[in-house]
N, C-alpha and C. Protein backbone atom coordinates (compact mmCIF):
# COMPACT_ATOMS: atom_id res chain seq x y z
N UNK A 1 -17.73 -80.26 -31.12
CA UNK A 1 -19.08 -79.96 -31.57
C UNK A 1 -19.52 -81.06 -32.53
N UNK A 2 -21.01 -81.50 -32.35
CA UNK A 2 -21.24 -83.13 -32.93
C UNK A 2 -21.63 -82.17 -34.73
N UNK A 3 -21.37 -82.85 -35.63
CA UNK A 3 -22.25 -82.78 -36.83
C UNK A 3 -23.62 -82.79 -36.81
N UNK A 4 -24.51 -81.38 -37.37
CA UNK A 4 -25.69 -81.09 -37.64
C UNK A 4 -26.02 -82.07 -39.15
N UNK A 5 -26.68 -82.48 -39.18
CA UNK A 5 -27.34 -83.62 -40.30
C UNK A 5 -28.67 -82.82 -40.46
N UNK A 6 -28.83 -82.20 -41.86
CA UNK A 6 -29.98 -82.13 -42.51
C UNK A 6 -30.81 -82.70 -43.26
N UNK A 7 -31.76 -82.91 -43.69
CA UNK A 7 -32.82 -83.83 -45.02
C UNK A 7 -33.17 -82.27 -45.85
N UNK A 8 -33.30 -82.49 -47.28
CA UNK A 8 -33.81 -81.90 -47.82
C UNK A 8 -35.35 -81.96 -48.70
N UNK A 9 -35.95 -81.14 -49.06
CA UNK A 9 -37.06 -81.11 -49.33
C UNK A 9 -37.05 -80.33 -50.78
N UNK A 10 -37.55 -80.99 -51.91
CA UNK A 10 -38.12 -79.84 -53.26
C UNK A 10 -39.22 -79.94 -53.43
N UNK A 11 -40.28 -78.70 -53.77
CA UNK A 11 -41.49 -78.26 -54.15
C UNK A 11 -41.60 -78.03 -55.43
N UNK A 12 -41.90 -78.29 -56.56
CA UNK A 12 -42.30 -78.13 -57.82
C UNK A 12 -43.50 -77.18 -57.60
N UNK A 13 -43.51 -75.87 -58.55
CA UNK A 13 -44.62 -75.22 -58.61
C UNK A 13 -44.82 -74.58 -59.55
N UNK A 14 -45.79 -74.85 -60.51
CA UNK A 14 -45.72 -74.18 -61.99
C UNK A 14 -46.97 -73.40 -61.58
N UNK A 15 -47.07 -72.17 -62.28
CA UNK A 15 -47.78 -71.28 -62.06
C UNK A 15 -47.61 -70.23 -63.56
N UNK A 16 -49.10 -70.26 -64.32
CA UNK A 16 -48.17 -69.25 -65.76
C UNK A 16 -48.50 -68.17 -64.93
N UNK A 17 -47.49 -67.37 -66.32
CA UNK A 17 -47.14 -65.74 -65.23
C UNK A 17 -48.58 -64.26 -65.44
N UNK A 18 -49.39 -65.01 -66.24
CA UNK A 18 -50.04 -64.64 -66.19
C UNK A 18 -51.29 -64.63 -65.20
N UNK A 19 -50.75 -65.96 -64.30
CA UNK A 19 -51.77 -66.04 -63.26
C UNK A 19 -51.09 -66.42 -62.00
N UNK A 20 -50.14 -65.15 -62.47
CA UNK A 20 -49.23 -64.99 -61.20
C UNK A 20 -49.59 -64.10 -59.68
N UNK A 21 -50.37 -62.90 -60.22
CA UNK A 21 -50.83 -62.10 -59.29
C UNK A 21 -52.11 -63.16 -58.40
N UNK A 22 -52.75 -63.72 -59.11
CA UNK A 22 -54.50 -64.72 -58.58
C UNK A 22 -53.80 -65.90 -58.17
N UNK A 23 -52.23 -66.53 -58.21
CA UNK A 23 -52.15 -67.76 -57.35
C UNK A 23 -50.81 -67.22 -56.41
N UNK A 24 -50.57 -66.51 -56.22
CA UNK A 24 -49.93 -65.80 -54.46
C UNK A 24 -50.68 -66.61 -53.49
N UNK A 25 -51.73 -66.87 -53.58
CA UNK A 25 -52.01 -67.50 -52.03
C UNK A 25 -51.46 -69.15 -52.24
N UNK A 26 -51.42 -70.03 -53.39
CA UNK A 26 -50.98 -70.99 -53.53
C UNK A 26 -49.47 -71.00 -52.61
N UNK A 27 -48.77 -70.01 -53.36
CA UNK A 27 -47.11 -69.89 -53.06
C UNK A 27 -47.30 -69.97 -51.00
N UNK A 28 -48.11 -68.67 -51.09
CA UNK A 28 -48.07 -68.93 -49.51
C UNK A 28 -48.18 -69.96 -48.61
N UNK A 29 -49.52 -70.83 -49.56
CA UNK A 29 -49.58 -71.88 -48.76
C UNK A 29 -49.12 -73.35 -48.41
N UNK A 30 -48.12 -73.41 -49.82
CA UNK A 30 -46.95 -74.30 -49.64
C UNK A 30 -45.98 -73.70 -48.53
N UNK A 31 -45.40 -72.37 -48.35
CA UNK A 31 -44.33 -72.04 -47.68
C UNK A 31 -45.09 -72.11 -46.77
N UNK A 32 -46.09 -71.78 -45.82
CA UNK A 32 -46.86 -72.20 -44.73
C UNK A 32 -46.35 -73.41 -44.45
N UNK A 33 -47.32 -74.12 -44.82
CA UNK A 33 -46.69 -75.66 -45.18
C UNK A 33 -45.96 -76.11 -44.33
N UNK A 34 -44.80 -76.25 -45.27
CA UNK A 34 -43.63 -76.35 -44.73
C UNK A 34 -43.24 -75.83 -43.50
N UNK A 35 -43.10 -74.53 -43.17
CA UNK A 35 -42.93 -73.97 -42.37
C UNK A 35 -43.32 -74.43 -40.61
N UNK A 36 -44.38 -74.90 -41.35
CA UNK A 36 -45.40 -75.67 -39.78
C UNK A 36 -44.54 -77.00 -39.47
N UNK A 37 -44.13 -77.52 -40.24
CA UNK A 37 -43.84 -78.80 -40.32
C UNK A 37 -42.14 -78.69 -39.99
N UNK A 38 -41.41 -77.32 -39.76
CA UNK A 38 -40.08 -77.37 -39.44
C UNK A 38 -39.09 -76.78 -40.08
N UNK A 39 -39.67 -76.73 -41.69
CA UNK A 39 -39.02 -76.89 -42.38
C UNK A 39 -38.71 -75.06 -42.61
N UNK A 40 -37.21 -75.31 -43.52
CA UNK A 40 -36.85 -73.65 -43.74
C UNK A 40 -36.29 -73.49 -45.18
N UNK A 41 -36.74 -72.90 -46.01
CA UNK A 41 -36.84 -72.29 -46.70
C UNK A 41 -35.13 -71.90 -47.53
N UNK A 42 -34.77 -72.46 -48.32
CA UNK A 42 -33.11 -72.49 -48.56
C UNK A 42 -32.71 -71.64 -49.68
N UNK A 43 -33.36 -71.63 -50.65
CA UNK A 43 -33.49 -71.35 -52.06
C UNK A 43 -34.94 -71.24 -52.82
N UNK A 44 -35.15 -70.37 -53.93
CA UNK A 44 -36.00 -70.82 -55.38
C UNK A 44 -35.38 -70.57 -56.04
N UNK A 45 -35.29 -71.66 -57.42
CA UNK A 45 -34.94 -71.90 -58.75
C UNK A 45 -36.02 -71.44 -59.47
N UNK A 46 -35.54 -70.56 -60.39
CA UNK A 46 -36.73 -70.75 -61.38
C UNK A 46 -35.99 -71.97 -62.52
N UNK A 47 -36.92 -72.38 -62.87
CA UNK A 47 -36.36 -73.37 -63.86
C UNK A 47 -36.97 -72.62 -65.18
N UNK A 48 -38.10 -72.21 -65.52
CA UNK A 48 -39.13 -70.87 -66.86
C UNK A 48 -39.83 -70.55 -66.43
N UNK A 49 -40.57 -69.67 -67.38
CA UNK A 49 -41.40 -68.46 -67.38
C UNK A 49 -42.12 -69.15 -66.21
N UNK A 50 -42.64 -70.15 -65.96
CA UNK A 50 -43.92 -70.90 -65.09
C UNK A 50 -43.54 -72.10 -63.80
N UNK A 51 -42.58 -72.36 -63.79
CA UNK A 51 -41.54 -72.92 -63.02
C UNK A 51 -41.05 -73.07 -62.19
N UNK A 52 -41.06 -73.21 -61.27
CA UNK A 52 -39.97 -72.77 -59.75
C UNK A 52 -40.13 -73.72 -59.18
N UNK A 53 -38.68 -74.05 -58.34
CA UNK A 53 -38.61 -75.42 -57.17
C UNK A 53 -38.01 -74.53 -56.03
N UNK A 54 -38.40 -74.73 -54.95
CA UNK A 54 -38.24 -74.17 -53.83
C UNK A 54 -37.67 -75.14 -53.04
N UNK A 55 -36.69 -75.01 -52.48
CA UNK A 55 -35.85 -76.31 -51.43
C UNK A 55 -35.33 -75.72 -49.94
N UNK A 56 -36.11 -76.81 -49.34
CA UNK A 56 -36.36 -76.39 -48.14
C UNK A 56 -34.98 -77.69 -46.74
N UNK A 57 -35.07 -76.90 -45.93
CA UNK A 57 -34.11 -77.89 -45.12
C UNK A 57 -35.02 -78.21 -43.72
N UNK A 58 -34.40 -78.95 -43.23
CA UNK A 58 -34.40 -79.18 -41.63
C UNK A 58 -33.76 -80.13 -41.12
N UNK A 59 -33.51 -79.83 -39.92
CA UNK A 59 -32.08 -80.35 -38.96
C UNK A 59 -33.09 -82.27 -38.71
N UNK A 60 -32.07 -83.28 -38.92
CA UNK A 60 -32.71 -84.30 -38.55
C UNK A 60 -32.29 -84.99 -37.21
N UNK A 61 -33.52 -85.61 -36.69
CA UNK A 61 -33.24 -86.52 -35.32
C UNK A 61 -32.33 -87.02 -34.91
N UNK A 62 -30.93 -87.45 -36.01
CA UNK A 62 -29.87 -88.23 -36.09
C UNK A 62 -29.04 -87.19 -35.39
C-alpha cells in the first residue's frame, strides 16, 4: 500500500465572545470554504477567550 501524503491548512479566527452568537455565520463560512475546496476539518484550538485556529487536511496529488 503506497503512502497517503497530506498538506495542511490553519485558519486564524478571532471572534470576542460576546459576538459570538452574531458571527456563527462567519465560522460557517470559512468551514464552507474549505470544505468546497477538499479540505477536512482536523481539529480547533482555542488559543483565548476570542481565538481559535482550525486545521484542516487534504490528501495531496503526490
Amino acid at each position: 500500500m503506497a503512502n497517503q501524503q497530506h498538506e495542511y491548512q490553519v485558519e486564524p479566527v478571532s471572534i470576542a465572545p460576546t459576538e459570538l452568537r452574531d458571527e456563527r455565520h462567519k465560522i460557517n463560512e470559512i468551514l464552507n470554504e474549505y470544505a468546497g475546496e477538499g479540505w477536512k476539518l482536523v481539529d480547533s484550538v482555542r488559543i483565548d477567550s476570542s481565538s481559535l485556529l482550525f486545521v484542516f487536511y487534504r490528501p495531496t496529488d503526490s
